[in-house]
N, C-alpha and C. Protein backbone atom coordinates (compact mmCIF):
# COMPACT_ATOMS: atom_id res chain seq x y z
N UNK A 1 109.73 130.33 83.38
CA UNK A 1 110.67 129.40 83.99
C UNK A 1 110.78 128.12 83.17
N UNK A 2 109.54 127.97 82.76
CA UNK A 2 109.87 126.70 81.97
C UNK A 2 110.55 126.61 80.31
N UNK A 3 110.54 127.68 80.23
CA UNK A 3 111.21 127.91 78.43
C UNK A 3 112.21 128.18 79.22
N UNK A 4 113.24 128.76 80.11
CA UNK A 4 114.60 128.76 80.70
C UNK A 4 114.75 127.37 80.89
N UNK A 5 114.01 126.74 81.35
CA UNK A 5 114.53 125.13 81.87
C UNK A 5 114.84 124.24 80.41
N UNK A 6 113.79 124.69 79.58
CA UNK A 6 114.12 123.55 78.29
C UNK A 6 115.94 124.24 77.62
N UNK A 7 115.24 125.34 78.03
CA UNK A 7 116.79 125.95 76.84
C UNK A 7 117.83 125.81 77.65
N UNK A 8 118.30 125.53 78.74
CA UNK A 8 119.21 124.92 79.39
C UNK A 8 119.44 123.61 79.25
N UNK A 9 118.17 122.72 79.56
CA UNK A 9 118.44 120.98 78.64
C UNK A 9 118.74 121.44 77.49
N UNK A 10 118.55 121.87 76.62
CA UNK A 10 118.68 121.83 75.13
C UNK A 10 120.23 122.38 75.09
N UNK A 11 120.91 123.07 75.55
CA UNK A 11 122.13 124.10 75.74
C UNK A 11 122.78 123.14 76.14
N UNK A 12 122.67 121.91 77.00
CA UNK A 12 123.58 120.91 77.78
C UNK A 12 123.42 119.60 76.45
N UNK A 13 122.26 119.67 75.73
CA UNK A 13 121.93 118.08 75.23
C UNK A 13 122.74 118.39 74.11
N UNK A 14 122.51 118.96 72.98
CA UNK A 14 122.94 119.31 71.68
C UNK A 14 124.76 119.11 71.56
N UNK A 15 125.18 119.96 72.61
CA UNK A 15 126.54 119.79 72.23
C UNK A 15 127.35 118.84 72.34
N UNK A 16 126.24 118.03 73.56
CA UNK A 16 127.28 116.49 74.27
C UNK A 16 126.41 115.34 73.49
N UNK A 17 125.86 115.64 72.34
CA UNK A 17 124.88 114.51 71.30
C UNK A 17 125.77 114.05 70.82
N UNK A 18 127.25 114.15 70.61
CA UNK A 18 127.82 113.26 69.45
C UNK A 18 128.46 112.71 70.74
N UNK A 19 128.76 113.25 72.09
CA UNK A 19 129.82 112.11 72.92
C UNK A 19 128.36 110.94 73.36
N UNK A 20 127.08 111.03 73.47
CA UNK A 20 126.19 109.80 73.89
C UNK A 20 126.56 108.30 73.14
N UNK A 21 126.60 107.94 74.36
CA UNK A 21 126.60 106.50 73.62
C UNK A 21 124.84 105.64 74.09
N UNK A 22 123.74 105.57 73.40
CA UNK A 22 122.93 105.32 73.71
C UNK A 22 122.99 103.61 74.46
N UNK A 23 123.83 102.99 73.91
CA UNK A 23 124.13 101.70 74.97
C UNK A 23 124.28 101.91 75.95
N UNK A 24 124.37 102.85 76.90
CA UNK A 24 124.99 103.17 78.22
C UNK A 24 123.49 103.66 79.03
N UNK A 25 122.71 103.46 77.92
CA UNK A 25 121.46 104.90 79.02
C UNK A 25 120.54 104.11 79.55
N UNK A 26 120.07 104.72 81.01
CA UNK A 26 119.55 104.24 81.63
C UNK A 26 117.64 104.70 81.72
N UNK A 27 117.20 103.38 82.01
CA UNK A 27 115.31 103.92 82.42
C UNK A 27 115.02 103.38 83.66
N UNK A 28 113.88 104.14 83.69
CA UNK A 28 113.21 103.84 84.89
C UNK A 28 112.02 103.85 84.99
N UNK A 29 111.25 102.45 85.89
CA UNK A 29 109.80 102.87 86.41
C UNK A 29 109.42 104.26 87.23
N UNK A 30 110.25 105.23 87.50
CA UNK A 30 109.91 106.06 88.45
C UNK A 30 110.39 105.84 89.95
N UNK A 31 109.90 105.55 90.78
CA UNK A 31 110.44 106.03 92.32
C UNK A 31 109.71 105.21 93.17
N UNK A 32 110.50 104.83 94.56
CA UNK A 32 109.41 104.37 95.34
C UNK A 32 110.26 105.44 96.54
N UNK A 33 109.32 105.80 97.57
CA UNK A 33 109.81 107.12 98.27
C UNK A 33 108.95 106.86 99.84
N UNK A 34 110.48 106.45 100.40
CA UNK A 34 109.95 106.55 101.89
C UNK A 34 110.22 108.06 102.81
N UNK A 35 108.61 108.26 102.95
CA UNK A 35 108.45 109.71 103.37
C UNK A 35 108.81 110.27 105.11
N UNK A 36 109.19 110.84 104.94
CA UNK A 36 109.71 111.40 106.73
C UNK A 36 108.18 111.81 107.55
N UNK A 37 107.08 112.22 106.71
CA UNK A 37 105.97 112.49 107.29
C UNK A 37 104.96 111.50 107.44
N UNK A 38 104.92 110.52 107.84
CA UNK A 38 104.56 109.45 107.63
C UNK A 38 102.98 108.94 108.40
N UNK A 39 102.54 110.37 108.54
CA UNK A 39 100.90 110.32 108.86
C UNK A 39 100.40 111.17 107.78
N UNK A 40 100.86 111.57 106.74
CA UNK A 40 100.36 112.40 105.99
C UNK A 40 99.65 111.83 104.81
N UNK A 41 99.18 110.39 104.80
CA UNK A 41 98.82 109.50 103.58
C UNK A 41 99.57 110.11 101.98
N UNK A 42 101.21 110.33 101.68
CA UNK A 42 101.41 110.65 100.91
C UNK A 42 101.86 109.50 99.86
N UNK A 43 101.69 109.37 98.49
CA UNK A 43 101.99 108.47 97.36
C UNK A 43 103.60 108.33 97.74
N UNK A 44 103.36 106.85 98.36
CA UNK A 44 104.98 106.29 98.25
C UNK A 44 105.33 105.79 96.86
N UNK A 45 104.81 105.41 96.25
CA UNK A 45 104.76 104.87 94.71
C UNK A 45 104.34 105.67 93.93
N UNK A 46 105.82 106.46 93.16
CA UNK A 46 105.66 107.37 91.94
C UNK A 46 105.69 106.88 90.78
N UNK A 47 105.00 106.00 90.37
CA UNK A 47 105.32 105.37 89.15
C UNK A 47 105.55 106.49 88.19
N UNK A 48 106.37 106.46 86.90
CA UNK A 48 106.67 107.58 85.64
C UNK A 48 107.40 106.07 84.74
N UNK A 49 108.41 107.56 84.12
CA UNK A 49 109.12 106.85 83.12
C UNK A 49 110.52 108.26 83.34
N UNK A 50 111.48 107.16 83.21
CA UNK A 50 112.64 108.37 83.48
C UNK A 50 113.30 107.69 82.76
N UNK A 51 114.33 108.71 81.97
CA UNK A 51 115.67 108.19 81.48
C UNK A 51 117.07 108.93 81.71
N UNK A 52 118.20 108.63 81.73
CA UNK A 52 119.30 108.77 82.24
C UNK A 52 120.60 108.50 81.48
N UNK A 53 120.86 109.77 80.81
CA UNK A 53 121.92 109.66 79.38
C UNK A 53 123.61 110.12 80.02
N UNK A 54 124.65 108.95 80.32
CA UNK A 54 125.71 109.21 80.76
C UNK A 54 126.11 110.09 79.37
N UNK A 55 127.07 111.10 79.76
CA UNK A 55 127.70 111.89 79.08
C UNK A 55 129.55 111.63 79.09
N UNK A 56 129.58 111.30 80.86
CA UNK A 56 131.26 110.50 80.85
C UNK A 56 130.81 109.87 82.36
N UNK A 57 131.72 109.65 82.99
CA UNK A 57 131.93 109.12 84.37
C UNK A 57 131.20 109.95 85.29
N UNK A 58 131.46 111.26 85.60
CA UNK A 58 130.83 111.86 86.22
C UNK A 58 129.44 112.94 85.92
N UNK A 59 129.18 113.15 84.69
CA UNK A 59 127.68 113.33 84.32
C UNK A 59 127.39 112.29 83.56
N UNK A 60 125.44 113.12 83.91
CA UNK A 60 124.59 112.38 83.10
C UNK A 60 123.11 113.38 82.90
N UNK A 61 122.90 112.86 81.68
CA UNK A 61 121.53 113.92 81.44
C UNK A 61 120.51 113.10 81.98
N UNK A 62 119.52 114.45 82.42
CA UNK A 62 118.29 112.99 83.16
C UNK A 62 117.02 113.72 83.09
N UNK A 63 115.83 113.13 82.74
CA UNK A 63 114.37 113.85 82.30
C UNK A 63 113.73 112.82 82.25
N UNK A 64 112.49 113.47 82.86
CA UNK A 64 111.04 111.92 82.74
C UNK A 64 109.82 112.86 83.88
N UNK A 65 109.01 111.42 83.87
CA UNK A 65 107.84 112.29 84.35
C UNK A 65 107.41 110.98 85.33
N UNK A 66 106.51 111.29 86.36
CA UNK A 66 106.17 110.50 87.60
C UNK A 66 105.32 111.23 88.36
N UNK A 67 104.62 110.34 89.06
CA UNK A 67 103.28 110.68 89.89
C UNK A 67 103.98 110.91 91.41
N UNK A 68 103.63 112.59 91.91
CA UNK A 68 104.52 112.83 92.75
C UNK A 68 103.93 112.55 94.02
N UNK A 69 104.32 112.78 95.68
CA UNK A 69 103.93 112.38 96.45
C UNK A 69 102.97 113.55 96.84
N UNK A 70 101.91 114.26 96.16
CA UNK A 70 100.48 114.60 96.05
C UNK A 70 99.62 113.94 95.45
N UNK A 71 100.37 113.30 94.43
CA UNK A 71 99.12 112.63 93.50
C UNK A 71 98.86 113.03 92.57
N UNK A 72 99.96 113.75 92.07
CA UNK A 72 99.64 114.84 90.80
C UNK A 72 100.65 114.27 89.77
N UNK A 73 100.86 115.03 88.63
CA UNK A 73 101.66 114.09 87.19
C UNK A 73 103.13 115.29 87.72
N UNK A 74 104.46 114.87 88.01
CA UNK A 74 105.62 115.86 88.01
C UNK A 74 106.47 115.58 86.25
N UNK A 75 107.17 116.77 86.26
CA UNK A 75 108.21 116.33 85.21
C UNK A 75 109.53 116.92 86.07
N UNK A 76 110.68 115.84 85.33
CA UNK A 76 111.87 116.92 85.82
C UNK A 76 112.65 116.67 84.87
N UNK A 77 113.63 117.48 84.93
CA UNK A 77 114.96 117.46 83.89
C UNK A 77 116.20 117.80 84.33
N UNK A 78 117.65 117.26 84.53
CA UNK A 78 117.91 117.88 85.12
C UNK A 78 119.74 116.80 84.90
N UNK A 79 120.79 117.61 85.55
CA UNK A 79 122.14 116.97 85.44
C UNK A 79 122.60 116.23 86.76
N UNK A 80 122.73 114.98 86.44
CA UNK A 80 123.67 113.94 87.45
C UNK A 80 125.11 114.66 87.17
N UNK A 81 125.66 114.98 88.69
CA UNK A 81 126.95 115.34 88.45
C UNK A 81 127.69 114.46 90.13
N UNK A 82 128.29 113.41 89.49
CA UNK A 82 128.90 112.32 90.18
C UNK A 82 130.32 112.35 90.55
N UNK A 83 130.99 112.84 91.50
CA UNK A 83 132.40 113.08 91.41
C UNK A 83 133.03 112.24 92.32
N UNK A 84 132.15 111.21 93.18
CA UNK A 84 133.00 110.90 93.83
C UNK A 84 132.56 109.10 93.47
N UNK A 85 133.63 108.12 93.26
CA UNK A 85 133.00 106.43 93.34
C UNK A 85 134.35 105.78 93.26
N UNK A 86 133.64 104.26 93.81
CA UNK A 86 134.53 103.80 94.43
C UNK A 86 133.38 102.15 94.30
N UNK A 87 134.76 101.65 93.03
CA UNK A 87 133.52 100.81 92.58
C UNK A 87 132.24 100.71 92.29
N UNK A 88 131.65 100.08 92.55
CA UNK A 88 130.20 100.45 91.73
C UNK A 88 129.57 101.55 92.45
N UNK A 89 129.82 102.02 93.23
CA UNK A 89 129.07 103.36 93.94
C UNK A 89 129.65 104.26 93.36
N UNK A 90 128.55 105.40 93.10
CA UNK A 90 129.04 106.85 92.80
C UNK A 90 128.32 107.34 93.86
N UNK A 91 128.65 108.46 93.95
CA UNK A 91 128.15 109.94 94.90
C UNK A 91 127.43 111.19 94.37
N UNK A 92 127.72 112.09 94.98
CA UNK A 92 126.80 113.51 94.02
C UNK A 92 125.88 114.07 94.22
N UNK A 93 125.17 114.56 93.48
CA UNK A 93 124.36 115.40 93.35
C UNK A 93 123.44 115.34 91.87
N UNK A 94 121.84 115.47 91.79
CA UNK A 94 121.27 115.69 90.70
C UNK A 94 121.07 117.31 90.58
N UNK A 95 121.18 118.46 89.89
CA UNK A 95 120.43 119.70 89.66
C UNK A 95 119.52 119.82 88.48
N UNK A 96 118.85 120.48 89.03
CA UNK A 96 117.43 120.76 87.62
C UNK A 96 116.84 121.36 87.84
N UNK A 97 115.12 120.78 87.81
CA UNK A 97 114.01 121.84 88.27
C UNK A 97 112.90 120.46 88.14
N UNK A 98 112.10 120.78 88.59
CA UNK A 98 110.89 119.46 88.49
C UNK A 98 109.31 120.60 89.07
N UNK A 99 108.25 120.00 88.30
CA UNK A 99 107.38 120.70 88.03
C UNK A 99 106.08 120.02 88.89
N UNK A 100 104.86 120.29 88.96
CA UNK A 100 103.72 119.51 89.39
C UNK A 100 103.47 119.39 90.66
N UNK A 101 104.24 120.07 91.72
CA UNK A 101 103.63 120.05 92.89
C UNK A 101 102.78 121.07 93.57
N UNK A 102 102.24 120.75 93.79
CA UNK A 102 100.78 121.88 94.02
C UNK A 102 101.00 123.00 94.80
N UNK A 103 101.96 122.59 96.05
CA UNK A 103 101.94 123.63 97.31
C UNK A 103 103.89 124.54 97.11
N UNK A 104 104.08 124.11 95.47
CA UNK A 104 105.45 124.57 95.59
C UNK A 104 105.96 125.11 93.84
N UNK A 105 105.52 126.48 94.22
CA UNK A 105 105.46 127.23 92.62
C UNK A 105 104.01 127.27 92.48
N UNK A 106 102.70 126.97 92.92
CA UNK A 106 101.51 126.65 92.39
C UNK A 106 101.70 125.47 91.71
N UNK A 107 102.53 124.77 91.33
CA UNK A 107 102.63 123.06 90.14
C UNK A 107 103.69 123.45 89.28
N UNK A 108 104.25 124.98 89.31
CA UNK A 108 104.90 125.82 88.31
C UNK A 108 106.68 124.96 88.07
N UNK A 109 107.66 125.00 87.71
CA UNK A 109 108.58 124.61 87.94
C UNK A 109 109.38 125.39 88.63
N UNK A 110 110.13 124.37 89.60
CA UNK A 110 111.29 124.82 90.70
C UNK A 110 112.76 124.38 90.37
N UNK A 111 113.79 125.03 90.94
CA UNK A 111 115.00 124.91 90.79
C UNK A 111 115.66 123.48 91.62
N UNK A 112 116.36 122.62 91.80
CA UNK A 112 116.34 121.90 93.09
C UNK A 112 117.81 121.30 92.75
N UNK A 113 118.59 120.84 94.21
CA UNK A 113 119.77 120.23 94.15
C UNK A 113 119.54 119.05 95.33
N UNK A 114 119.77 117.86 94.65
CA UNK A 114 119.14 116.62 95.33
C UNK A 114 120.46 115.47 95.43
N UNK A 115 121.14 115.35 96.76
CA UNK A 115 121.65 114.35 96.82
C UNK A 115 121.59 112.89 96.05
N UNK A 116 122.54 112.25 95.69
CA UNK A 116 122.44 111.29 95.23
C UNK A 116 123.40 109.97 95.13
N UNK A 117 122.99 108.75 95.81
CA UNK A 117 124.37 107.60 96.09
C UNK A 117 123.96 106.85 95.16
N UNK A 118 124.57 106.28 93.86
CA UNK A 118 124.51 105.31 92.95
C UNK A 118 124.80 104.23 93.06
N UNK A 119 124.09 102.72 92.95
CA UNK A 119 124.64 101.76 92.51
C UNK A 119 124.64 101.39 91.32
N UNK A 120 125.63 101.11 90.39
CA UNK A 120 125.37 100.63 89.01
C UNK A 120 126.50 99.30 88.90
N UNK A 121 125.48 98.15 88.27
CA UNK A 121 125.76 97.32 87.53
C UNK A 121 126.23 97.00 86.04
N UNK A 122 126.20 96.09 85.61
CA UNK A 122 125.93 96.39 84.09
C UNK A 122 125.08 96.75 83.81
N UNK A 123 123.89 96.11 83.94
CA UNK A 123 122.39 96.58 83.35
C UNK A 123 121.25 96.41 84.33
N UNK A 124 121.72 96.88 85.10
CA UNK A 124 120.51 97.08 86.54
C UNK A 124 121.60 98.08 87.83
N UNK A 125 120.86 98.99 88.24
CA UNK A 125 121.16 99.95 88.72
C UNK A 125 120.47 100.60 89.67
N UNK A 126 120.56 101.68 90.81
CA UNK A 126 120.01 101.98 92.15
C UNK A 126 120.30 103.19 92.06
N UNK A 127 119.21 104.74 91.88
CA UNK A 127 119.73 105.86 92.93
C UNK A 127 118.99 105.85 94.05
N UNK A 128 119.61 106.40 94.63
CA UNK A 128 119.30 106.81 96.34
C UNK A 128 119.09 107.91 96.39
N UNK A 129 118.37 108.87 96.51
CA UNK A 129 118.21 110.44 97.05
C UNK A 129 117.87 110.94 98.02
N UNK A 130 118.19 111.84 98.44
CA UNK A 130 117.50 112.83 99.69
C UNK A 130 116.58 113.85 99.48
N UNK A 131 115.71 113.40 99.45
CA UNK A 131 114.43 114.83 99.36
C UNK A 131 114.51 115.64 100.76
N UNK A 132 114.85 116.85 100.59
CA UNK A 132 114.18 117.49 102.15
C UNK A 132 113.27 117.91 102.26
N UNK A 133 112.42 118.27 103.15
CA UNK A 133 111.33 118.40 103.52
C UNK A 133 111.20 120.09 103.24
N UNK A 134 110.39 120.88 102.55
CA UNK A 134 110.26 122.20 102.13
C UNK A 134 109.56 122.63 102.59
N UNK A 135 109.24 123.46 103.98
CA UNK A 135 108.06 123.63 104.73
C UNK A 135 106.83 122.83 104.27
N UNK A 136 105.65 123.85 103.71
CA UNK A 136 104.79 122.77 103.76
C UNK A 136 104.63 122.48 102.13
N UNK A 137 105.59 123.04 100.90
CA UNK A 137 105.89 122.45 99.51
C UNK A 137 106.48 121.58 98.96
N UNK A 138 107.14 120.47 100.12
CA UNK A 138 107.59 119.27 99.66
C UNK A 138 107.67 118.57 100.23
N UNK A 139 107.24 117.43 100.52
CA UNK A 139 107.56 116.76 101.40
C UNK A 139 109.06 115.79 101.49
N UNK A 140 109.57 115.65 102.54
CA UNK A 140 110.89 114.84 102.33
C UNK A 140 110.99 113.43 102.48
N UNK A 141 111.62 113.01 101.75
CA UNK A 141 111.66 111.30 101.44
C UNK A 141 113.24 110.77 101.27
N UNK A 142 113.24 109.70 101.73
CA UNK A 142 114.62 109.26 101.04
C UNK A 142 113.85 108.37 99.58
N UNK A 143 114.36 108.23 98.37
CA UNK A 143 113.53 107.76 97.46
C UNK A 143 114.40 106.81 96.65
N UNK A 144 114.00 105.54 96.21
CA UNK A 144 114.90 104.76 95.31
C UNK A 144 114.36 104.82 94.01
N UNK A 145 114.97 104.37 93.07
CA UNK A 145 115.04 104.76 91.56
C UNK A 145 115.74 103.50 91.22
N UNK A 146 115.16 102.76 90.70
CA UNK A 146 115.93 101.76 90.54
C UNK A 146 115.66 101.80 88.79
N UNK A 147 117.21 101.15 87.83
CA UNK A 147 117.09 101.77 86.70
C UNK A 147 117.79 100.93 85.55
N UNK A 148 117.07 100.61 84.93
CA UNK A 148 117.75 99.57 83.71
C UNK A 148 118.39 99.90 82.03
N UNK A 149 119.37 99.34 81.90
CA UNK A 149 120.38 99.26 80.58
C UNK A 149 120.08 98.29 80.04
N UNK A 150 119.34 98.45 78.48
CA UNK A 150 118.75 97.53 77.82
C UNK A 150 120.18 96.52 77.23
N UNK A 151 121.05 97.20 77.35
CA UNK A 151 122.53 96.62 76.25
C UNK A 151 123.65 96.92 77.01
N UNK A 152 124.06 95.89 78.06
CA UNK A 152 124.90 95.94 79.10
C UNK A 152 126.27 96.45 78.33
């Protein structure tokens, strides 16, 4: 699963490398994630490192790594596909796969489609997501991502 997941980033990155404009891309400390289970002592603070490569208006490539709400190291990779905004808000959806959770794949990587409401500025920026709750392999969170453009 995980040599399918790279060769799909790699299948999406390569061809849209000459439309990147690296002025446009976004990072991140990782996540802060308010959890729906909220006796379960789970890591609200995922600290990582994420980055976030617009491709046009409505995608964006996105990969990084963060401490998930087990306590374990996650990676994900995966496409912002934004179709709906209205001023600085966009809408959407992220798809990918993200890896490291203990009770979901064994830590192995999973497939996932994750809501997503954008705020973007020039060079400071907000996602919003919906985690749902995966019986007992994920827990659900609404989670912020807050995300910076070194070169507005």
């Amino acid at each position: 699963m995980k040599k399918l997941l790279l060769a799909i980033a790699a299948a999406a990155v390569l061809p849209a490398a000459h439309a990147v404009d690296l002025a446009r891309t976004w990072v991140n400390p990782g996540f802060y994630s308010y959890h729906f289970e909220r006796d379960k002592n789970l890591n609200n603070v995922n600290t990582g490192l994420g980055i976030e490569v617009p491709l046009s208006d409505m995608y964006s490539l996105t990969a990084g790594v963060f401490e998930n709400s087990d306590r374990a190291t996650s990676h994900y990779v995966g496409v912002y596909v934004m179709p709906f905004d209205i001023g600085p808000f966009k809408a959407g959806a992220v798809v990918g796969g993200f890896n490291g959770y203990p009770n979901a794949n064994h830590g192995g990587w999973f497939p996932a489609i994750i809501p997503v409401v954008a705020l973007e500025g020039r060079q400071l920026g907000l996602n919003v997501s919906f985690v749902p709750t995966v019986q007992d392999k994920l827990h659900g969170a609404i989670s912020f991502q807050l995300k910076y453009r070194f070169k507005p």
